[in-house]
PDB file of N, CA and C in Angstrom:
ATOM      1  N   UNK A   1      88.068  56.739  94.475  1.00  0.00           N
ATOM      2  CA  UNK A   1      86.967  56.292  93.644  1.00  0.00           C
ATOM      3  C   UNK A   1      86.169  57.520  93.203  1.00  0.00           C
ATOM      4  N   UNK A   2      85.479  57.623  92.023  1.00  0.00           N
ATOM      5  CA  UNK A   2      84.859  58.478  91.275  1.00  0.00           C
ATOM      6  C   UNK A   2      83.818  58.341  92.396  1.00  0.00           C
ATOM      7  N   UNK A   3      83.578  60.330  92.680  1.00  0.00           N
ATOM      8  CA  UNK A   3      81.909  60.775  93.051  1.00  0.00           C
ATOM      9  C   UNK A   3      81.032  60.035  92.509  1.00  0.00           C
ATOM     10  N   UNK A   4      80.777  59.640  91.440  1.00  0.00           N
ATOM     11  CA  UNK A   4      79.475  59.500  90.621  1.00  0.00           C
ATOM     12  C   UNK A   4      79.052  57.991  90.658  1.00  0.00           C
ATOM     13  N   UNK A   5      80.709  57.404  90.313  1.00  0.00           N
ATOM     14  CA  UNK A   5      80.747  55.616  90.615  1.00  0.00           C
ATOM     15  C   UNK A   5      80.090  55.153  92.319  1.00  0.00           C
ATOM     16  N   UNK A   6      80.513  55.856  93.152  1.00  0.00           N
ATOM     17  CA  UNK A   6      80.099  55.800  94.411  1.00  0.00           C
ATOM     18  C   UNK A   6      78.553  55.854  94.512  1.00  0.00           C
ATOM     19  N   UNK A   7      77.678  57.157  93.781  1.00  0.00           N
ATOM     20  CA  UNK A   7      76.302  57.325  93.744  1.00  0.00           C
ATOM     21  C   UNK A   7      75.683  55.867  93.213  1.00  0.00           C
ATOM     22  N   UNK A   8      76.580  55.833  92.205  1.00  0.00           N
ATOM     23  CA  UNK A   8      75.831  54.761  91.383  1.00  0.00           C
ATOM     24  C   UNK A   8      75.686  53.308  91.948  1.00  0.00           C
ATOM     25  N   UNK A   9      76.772  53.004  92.703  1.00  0.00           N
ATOM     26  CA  UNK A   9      77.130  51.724  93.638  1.00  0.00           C
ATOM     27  C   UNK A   9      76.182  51.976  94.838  1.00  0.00           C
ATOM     28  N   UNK A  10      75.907  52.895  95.641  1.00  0.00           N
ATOM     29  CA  UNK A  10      75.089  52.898  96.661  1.00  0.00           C
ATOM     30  C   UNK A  10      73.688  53.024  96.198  1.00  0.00           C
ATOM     31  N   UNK A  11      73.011  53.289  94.915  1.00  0.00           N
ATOM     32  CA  UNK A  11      71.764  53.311  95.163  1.00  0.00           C
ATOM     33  C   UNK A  11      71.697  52.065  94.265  1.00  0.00           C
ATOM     34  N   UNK A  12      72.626  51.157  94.136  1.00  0.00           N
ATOM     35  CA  UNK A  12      72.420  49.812  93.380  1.00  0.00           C
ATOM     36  C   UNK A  12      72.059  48.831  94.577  1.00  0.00           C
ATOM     37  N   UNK A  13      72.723  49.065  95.334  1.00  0.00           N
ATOM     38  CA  UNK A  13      72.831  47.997  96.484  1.00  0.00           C
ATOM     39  C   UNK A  13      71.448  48.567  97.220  1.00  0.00           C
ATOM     40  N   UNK A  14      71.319  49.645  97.539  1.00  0.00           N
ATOM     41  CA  UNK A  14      69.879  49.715  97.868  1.00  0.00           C
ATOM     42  C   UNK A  14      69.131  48.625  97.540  1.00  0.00           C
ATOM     43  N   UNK A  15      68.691  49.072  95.931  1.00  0.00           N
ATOM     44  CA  UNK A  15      67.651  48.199  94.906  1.00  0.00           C
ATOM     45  C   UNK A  15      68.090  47.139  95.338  1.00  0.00           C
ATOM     46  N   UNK A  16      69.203  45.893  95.531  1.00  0.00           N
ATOM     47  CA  UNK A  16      68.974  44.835  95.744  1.00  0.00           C
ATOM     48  C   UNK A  16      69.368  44.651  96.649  1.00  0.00           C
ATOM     49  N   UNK A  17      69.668  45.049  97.975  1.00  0.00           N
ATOM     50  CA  UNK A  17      68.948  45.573  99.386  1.00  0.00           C
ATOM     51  C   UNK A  17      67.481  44.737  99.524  1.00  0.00           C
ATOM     52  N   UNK A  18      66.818  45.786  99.015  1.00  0.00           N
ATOM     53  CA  UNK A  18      65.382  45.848  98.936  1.00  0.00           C
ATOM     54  C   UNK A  18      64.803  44.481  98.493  1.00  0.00           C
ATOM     55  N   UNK A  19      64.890  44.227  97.613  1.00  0.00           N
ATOM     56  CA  UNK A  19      64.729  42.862  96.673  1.00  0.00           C
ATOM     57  C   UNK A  19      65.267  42.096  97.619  1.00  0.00           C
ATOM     58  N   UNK A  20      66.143  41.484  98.498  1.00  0.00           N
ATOM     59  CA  UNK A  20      66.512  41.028  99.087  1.00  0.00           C
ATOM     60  C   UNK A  20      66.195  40.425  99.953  1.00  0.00           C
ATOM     61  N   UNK A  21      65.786  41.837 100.773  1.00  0.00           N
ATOM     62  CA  UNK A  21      64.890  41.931 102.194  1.00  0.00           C
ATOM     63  C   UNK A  21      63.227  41.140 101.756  1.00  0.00           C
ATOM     64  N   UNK A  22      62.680  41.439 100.554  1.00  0.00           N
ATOM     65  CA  UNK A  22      61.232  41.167  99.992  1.00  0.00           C
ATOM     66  C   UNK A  22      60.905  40.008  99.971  1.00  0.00           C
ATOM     67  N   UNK A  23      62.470  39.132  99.148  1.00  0.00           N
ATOM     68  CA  UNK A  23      62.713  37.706  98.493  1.00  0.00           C
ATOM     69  C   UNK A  23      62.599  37.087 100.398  1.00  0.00           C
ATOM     70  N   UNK A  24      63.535  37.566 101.004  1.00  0.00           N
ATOM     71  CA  UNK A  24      63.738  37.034 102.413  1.00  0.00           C
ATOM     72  C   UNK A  24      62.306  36.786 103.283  1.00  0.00           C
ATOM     73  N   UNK A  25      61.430  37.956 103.160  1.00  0.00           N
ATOM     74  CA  UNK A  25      60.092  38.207 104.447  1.00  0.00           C
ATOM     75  C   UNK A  25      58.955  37.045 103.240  1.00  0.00           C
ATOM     76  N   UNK A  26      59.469  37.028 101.938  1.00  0.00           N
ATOM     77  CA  UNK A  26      58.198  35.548 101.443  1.00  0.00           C
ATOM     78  C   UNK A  26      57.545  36.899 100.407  1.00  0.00           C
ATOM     79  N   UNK A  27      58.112  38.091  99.805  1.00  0.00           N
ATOM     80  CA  UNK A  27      56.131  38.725  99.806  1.00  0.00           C
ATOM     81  C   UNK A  27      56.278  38.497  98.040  1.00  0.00           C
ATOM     82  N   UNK A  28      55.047  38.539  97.483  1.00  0.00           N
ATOM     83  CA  UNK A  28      54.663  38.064  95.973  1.00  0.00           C
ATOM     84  C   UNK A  28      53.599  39.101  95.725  1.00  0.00           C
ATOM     85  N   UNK A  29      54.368  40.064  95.198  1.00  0.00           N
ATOM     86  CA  UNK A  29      53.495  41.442  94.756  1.00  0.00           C
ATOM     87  C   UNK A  29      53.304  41.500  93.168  1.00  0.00           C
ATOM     88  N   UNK A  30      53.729  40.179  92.653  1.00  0.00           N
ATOM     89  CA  UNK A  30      53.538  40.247  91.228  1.00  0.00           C
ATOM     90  C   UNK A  30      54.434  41.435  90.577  1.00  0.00           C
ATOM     91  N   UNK A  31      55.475  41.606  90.643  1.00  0.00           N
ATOM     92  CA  UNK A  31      56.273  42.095  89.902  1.00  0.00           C
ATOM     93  C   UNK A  31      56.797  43.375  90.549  1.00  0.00           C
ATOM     94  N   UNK A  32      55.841  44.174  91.323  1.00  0.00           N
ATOM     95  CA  UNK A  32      55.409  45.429  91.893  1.00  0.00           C
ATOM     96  C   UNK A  32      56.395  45.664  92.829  1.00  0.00           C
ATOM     97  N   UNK A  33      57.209  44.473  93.733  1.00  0.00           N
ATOM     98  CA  UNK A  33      58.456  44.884  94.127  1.00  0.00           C
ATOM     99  C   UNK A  33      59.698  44.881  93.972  1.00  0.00           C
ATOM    100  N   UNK A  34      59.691  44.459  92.493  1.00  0.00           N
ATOM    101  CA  UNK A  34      60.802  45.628  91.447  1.00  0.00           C
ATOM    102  C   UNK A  34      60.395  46.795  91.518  1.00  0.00           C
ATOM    103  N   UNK A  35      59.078  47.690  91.179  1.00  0.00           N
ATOM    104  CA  UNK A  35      59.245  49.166  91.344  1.00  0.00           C
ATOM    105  C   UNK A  35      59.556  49.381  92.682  1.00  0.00           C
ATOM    106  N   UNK A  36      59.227  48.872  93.791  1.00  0.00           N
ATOM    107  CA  UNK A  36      59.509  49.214  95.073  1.00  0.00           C
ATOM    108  C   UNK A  36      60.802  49.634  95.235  1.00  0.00           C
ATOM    109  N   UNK A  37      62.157  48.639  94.810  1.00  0.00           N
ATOM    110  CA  UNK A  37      63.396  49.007  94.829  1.00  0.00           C
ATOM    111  C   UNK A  37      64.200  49.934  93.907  1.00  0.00           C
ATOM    112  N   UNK A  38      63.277  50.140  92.684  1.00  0.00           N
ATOM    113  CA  UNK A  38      64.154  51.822  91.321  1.00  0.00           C
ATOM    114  C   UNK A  38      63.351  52.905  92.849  1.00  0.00           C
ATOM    115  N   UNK A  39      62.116  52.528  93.390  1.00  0.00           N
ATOM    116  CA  UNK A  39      61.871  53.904  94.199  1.00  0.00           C
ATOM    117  C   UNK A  39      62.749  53.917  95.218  1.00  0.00           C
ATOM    118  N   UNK A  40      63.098  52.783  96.066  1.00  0.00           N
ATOM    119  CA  UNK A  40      64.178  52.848  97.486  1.00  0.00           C
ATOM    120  C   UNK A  40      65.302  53.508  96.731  1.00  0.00           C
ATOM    121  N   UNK A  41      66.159  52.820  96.117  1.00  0.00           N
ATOM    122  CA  UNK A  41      66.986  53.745  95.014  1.00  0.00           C
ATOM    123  C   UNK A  41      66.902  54.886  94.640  1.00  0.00           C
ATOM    124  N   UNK A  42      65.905  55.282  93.458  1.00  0.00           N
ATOM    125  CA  UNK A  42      65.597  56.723  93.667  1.00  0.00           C
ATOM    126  C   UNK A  42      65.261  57.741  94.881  1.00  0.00           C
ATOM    127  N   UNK A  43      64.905  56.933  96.188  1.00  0.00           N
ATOM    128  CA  UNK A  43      64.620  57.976  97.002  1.00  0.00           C
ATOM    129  C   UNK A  43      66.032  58.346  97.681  1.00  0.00           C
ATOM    130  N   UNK A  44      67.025  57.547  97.598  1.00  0.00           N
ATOM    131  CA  UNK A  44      68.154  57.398  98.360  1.00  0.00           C
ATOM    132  C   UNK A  44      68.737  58.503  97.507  1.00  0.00           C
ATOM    133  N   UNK A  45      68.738  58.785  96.362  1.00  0.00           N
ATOM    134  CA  UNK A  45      69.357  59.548  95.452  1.00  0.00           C
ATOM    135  C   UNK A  45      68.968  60.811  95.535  1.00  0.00           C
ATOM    136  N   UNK A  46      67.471  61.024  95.760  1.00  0.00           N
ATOM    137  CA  UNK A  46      66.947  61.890  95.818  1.00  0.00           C
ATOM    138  C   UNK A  46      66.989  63.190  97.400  1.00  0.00           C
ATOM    139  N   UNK A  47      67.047  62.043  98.510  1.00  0.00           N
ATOM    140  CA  UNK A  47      67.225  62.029  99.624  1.00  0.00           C
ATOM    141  C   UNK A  47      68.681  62.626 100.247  1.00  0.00           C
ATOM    142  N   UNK A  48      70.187  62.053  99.187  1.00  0.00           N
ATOM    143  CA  UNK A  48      70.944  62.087  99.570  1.00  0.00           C
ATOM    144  C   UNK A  48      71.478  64.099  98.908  1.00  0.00           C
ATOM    145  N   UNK A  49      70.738  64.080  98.224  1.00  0.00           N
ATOM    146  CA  UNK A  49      71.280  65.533  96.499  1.00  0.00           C
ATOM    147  C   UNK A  49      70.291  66.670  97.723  1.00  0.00           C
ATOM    148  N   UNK A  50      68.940  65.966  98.316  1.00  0.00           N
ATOM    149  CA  UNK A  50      68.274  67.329  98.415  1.00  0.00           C
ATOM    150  C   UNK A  50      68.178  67.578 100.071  1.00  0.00           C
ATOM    151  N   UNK A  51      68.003  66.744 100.593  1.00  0.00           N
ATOM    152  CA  UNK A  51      68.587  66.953 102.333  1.00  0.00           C
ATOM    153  C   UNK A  51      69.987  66.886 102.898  1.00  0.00           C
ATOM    154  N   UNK A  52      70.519  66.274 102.554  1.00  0.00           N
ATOM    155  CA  UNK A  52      71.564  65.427 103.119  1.00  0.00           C
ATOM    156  C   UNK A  52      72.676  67.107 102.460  1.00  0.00           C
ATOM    157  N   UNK A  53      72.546  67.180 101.351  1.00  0.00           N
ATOM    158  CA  UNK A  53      73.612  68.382 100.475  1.00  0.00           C
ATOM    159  C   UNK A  53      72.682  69.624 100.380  1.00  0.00           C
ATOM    160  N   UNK A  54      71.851  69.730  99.990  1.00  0.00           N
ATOM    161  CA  UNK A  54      70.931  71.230  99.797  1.00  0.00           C
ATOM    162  C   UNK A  54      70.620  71.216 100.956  1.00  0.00           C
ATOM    163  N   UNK A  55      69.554  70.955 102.205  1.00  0.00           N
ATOM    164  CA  UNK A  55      68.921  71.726 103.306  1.00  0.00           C
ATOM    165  C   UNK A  55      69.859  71.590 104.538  1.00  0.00           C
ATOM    166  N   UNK A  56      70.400  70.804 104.215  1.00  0.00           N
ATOM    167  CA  UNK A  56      71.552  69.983 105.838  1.00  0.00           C
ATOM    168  C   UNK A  56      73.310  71.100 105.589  1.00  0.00           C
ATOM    169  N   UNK A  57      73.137  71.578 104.207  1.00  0.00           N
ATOM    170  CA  UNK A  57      74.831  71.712 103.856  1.00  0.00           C
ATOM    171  C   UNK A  57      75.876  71.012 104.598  1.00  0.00           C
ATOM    172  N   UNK A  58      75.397  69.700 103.997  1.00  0.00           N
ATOM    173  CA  UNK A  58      76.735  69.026 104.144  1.00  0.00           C
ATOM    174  C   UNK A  58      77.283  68.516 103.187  1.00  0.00           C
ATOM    175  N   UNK A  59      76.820  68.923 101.722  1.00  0.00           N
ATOM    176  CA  UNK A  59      77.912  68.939 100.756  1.00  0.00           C
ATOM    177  C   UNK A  59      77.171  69.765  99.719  1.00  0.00           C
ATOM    178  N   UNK A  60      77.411  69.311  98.187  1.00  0.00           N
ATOM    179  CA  UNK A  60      77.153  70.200  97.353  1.00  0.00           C
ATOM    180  C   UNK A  60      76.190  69.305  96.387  1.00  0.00           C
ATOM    181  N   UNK A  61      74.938  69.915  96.093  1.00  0.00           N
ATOM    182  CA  UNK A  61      73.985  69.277  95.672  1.00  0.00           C
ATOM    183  C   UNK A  61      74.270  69.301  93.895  1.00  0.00           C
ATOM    184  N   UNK A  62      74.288  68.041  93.334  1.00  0.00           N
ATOM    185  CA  UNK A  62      74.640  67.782  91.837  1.00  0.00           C
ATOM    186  C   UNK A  62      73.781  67.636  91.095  1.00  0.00           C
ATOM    187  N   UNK A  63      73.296  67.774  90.060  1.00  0.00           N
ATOM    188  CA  UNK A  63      71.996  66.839  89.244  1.00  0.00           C
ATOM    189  C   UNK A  63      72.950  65.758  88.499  1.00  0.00           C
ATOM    190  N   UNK A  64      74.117  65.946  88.310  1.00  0.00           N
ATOM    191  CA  UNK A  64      74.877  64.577  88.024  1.00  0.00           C
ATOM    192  C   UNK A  64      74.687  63.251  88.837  1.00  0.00           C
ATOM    193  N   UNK A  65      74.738  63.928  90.026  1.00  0.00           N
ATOM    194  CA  UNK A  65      75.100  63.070  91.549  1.00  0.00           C
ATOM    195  C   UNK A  65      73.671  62.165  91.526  1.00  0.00           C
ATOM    196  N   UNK A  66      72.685  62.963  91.167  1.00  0.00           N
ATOM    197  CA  UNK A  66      72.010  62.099  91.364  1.00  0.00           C
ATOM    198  C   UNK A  66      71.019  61.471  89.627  1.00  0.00           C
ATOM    199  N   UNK A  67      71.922  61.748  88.645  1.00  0.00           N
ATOM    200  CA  UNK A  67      71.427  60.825  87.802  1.00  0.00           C
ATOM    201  C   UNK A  67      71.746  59.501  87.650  1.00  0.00           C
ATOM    202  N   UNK A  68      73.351  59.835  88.894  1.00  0.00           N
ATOM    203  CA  UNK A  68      73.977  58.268  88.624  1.00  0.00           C
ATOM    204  C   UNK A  68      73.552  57.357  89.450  1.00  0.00           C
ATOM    205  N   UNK A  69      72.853  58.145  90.713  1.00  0.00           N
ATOM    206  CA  UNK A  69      72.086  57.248  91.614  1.00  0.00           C
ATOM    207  C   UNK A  69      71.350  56.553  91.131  1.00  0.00           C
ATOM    208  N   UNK A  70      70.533  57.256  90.017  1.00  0.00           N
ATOM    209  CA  UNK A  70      68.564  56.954  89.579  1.00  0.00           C
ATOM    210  C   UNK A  70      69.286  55.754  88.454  1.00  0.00           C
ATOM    211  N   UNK A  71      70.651  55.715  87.972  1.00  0.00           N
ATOM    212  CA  UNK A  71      70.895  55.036  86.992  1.00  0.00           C
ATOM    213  C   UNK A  71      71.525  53.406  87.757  1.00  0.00           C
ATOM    214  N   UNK A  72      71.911  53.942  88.960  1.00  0.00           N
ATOM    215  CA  UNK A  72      72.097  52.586  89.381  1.00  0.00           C
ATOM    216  C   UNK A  72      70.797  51.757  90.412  1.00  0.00           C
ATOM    217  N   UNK A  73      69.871  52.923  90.979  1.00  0.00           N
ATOM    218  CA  UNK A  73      69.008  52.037  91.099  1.00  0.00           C
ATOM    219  C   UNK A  73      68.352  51.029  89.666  1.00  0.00           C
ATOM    220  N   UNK A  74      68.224  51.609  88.715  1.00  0.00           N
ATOM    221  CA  UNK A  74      67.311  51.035  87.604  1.00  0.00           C
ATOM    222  C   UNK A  74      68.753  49.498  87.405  1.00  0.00           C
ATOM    223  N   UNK A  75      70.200  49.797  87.227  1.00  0.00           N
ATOM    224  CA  UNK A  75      70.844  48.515  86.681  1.00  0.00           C
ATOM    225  C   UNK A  75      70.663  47.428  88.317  1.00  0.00           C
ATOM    226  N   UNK A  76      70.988  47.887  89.361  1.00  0.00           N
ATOM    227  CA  UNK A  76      70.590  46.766  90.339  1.00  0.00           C
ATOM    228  C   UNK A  76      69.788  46.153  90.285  1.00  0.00           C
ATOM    229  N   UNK A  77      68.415  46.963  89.695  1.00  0.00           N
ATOM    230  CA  UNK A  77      66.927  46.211  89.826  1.00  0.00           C
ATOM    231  C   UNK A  77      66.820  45.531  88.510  1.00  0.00           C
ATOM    232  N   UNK A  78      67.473  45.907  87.720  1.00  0.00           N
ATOM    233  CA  UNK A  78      67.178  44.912  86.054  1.00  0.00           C
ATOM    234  C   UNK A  78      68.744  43.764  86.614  1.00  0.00           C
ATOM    235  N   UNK A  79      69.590  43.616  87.395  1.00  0.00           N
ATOM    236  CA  UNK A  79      70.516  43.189  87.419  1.00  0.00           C
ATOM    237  C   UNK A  79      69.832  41.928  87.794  1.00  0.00           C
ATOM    238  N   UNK A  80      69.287  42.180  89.111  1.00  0.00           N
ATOM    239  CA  UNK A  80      68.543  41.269  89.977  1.00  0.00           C
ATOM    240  C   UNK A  80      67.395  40.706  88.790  1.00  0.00           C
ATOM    241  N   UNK A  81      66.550  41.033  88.271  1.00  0.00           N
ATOM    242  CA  UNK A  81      65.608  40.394  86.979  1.00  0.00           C
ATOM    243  C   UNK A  81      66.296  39.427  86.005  1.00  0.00           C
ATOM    244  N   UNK A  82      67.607  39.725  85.559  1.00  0.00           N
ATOM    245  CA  UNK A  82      68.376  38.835  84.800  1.00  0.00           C
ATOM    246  C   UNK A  82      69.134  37.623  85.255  1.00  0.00           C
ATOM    247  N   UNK A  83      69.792  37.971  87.012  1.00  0.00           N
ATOM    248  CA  UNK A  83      70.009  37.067  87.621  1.00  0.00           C
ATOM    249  C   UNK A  83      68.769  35.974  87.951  1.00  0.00           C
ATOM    250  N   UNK A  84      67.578  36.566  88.419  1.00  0.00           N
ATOM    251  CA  UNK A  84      66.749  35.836  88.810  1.00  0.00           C
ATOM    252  C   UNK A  84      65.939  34.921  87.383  1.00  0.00           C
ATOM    253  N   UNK A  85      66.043  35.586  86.242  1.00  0.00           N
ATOM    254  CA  UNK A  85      65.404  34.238  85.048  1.00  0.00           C
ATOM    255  C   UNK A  85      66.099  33.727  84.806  1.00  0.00           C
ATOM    256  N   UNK A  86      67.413  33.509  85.071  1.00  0.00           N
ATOM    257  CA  UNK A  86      68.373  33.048  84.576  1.00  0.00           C
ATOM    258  C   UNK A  86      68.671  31.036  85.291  1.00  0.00           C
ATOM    259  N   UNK A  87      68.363  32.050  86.846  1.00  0.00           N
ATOM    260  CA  UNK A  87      68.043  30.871  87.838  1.00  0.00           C
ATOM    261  C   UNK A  87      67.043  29.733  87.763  1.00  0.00           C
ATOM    262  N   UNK A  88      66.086  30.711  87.457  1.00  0.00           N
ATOM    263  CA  UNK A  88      65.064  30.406  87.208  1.00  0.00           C
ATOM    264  C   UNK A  88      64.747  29.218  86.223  1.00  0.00           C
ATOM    265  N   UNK A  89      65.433  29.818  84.679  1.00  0.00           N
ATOM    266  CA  UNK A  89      65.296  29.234  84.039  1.00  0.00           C
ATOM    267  C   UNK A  89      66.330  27.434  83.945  1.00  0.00           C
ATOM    268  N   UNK A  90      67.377  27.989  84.799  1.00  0.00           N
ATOM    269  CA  UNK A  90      68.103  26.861  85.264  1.00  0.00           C
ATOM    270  C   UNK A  90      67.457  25.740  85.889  1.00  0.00           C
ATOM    271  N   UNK A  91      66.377  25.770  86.799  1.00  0.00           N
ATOM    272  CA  UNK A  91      65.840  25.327  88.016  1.00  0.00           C
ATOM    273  C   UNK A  91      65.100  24.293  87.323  1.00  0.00           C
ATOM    274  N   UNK A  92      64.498  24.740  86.266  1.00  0.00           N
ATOM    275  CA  UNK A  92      63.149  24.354  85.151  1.00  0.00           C
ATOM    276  C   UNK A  92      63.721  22.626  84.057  1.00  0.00           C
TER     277      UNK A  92
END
């Protein structure tokens, strides 16, 4: 599997991870924990390019590597928004 497809798949599942865990504990932040999960996402991306590969050397730090992260946190979290009006709008 593609480096980049991999970035992009793990900081997706983060984002709806996150959303997940939020929808599960009840919480109603008015919208606010959608940004919560592009940041769990982005930090995972961010986390994984600048400790994990730059200070730890345990691999090689990309700015690719991690645009595809920041790009799959943002489609998990709009993924989850389209699934959820969709439901939504079903329910109605």
């Amino acid at each position: 599997m593609n480096d980049k497809l991999k970035h992009f798949i793990f900081c997706a599942a983060i984002s709806i991870a996150t959303l997940g865990v939020l929808l599960w504990i009840g919480t109603n932040w008015g919208g606010y924990e959608k940004l919560l999960a592009v940041t769990m996402g982005t930090g995972a991306a961010i986390a994984k390019e600048m400790i994990w590969d730059k200070w730890l050397g345990k691999g090689t730090p990309e700015f690719y590597d991690f645009v595809a992260g920041l790009f799959g946190a943002f489609v998990g979290t709009f993924t989850w928004i389209i699934v959820e009006t969709i439901i939504i709008a079903i329910m109605k």
